[in-house]
Protein backbone atom coordinates (compact mmCIF):
# COMPACT_ATOMS: atom_id res chain seq x y z
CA UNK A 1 18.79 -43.23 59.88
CA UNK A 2 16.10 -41.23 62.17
CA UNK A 3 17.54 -40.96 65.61
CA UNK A 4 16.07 -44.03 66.99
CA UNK A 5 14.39 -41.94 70.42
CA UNK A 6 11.82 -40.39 67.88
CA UNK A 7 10.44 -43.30 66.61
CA UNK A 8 7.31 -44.95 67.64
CA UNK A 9 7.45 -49.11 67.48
CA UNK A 10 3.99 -49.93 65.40
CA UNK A 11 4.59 -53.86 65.06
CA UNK A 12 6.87 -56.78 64.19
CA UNK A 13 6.53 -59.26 61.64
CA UNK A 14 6.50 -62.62 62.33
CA UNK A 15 5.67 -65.88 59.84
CA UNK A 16 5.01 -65.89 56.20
CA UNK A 17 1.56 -66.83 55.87
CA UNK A 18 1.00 -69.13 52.91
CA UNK A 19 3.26 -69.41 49.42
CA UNK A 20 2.25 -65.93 47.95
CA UNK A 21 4.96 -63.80 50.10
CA UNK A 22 2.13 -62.77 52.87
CA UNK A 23 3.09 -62.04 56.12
CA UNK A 24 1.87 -62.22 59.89
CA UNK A 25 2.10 -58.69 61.59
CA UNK A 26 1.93 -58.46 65.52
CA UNK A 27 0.41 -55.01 65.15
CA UNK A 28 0.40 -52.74 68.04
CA UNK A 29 -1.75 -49.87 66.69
CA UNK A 30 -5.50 -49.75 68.65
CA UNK A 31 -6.66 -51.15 65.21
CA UNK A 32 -4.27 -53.92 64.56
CA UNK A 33 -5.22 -53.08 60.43
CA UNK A 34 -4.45 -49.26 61.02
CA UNK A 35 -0.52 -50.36 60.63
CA UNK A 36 -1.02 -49.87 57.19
CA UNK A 37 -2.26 -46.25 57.01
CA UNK A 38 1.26 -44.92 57.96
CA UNK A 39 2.90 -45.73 54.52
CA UNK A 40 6.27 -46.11 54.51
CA UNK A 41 7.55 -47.77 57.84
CA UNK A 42 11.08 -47.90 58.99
CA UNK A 43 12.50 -50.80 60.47
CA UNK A 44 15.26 -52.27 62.75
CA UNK A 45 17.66 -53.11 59.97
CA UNK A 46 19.54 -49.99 58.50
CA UNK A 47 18.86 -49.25 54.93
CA UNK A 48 14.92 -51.16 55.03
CA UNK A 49 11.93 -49.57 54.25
CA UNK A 50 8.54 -51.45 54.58
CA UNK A 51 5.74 -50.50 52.84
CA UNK A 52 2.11 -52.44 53.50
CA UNK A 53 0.13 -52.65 50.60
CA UNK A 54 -3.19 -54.36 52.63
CA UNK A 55 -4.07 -55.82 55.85
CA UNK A 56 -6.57 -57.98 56.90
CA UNK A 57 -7.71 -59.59 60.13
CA UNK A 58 -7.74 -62.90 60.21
CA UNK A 59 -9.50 -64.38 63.16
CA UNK A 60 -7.00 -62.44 65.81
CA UNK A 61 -3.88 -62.27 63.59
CA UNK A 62 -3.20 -59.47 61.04
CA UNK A 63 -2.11 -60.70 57.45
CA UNK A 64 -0.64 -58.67 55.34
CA UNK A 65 1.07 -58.01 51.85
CA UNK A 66 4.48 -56.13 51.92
CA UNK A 67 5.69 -53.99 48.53
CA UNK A 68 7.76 -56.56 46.42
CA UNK A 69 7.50 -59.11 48.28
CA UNK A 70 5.61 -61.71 46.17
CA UNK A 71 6.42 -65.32 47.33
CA UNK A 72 7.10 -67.52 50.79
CA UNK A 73 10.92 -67.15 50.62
CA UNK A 74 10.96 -63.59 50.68
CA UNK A 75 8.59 -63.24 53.18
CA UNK A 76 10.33 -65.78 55.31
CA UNK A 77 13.06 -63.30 55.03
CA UNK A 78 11.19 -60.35 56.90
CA UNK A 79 10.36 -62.93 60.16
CA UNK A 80 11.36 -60.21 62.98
CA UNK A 81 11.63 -57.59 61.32
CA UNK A 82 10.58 -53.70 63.79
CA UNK A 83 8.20 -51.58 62.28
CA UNK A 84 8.62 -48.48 63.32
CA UNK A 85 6.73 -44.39 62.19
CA UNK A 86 8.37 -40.83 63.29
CA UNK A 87 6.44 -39.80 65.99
CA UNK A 88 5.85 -36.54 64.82
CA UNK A 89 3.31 -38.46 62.26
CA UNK A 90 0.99 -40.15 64.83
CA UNK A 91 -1.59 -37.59 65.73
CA UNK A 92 -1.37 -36.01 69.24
CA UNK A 93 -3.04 -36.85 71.70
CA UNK A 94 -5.59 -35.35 73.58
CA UNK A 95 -7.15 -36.69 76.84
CA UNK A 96 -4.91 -36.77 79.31
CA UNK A 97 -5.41 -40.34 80.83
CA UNK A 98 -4.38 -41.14 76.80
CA UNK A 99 -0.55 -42.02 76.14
CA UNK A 100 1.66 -43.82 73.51
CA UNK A 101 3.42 -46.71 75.19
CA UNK A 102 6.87 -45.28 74.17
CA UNK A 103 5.54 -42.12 76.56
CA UNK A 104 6.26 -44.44 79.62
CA UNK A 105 9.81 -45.58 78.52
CA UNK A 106 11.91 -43.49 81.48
CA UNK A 107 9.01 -42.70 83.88
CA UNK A 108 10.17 -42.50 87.51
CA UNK A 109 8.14 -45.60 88.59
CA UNK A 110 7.15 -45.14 92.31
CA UNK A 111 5.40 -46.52 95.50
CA UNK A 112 1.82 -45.24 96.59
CA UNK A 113 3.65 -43.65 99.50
CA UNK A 114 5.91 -41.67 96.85
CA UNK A 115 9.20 -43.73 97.33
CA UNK A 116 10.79 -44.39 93.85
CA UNK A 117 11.83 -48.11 92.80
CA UNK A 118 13.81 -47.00 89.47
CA UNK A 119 12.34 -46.28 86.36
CA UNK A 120 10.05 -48.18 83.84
CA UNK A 121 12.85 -49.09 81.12
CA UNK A 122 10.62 -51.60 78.66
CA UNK A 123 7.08 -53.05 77.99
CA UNK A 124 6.79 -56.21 76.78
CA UNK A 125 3.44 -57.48 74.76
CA UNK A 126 3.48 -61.22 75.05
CA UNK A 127 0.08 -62.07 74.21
CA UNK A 128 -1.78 -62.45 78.08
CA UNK A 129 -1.64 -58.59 78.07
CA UNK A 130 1.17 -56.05 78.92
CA UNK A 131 4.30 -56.21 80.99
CA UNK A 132 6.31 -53.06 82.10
CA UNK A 133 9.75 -53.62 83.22
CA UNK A 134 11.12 -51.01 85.89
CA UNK A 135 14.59 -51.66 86.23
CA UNK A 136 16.74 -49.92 89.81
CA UNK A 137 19.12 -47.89 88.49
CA UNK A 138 20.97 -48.31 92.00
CA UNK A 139 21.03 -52.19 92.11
CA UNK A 140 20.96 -52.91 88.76
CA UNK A 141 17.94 -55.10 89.41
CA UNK A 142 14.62 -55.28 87.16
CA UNK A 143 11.39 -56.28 87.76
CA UNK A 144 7.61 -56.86 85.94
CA UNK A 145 4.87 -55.83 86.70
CA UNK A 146 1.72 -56.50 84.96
CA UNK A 147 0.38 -53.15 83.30
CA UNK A 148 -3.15 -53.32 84.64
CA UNK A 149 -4.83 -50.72 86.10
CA UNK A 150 -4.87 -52.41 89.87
CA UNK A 151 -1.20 -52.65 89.41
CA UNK A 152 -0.25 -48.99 88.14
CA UNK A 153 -3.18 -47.32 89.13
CA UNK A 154 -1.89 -43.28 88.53
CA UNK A 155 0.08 -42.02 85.59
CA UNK A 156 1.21 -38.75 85.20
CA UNK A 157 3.15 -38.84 81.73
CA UNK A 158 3.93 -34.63 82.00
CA UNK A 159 4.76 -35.12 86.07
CA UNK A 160 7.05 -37.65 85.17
CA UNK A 161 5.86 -40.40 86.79
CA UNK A 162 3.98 -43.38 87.46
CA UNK A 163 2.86 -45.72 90.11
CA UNK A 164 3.10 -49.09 91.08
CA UNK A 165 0.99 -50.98 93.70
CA UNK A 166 2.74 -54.69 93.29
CA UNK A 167 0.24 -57.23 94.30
CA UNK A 168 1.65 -58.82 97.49
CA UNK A 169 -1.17 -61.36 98.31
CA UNK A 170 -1.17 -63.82 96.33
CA UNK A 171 -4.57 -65.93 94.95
CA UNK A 172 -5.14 -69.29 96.98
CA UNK A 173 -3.24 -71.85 94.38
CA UNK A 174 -1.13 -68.86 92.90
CA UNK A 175 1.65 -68.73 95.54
CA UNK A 176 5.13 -69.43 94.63
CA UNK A 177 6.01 -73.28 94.64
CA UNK A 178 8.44 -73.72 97.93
């Protein structure tokens, strides 16, 4: 198995879609079809190779067909399943204010005045847009931020760093319940 730092998370399949072994794919590629132009994928359970033979979008959810698998049950089977490409096949990238998400996995993640709060550790896609988790390598403590520009407004993926401006006023009906 590829050592797991070199490889680039491209989706996760969730539901089978229908009775003819179809699948839902929570793509992460720009192009949520463009999952399937990689070939072969790699995946979070050892020996499994996933190969997409099409992909549509459907409404805002990609459906797709997976090699040999050719009814519901199978399909049910591959619910949660990591897809995952070498990163040495994704093209490189070449304006600098571009970046792979995996490129801010261990950034020093740091105050406008320059004070460091630990490092971002995880981003989580749930849907209502990106999450980064920095966690303080000190406390043990983690914390989420929303990945938005107003909230990590500078990254600087060959310096190492990011940072974070947390949002410390809150909206009027937004504050925390006492």
């Amino acid at each position: 198995m590829a050592d797991t730092s070199s490889r680039i998370l491209m989706g996760t399949i969730g539901a089978a879609h229908g009775i003819k072994g179809e699948v839902r794919i929570a793509s992460h590629t720009q192009e949520p079809e463009a999952i399937a132009d990689y070939g072969p994928l790699e995946t979070n359970r050892p020996g499994l190779v996933i190969t997409i033979e099409s992909a549509r979008l459907q409404k805002t959810v990609l459906i797709a067909r997976i090699k040999g698998v050719r009814d519901r049950n199978a399909a049910e089977l591959l619910n949660g399943v990591e897809l995952y490409v070498e990163r040495s096949r994704l093209p490189d990238i070449e304006d600098e204010d571009d970046f792979y998400h995996a490129d801010l996995i261990g950034l020093d993640a740091r105050l406008d005045n320059g004070v460091s709060i630990g490092a971002v550790s995880a981003i989580y896609d749930h849907g209502a847009g990106d999450i980064l988790e920095v966690r303080d390598e000190r406390s043990g403590d983690t914390f989420l931020y929303p990945f938005t520009k107003a909230v990590v407004p500078l990254i600087r993926i060959a310096d190492g760093y990011l940072v974070i401006a947390p949002p410390l006023d809150a909206e009027p009906g937004e504050e925390e319940p006492d």
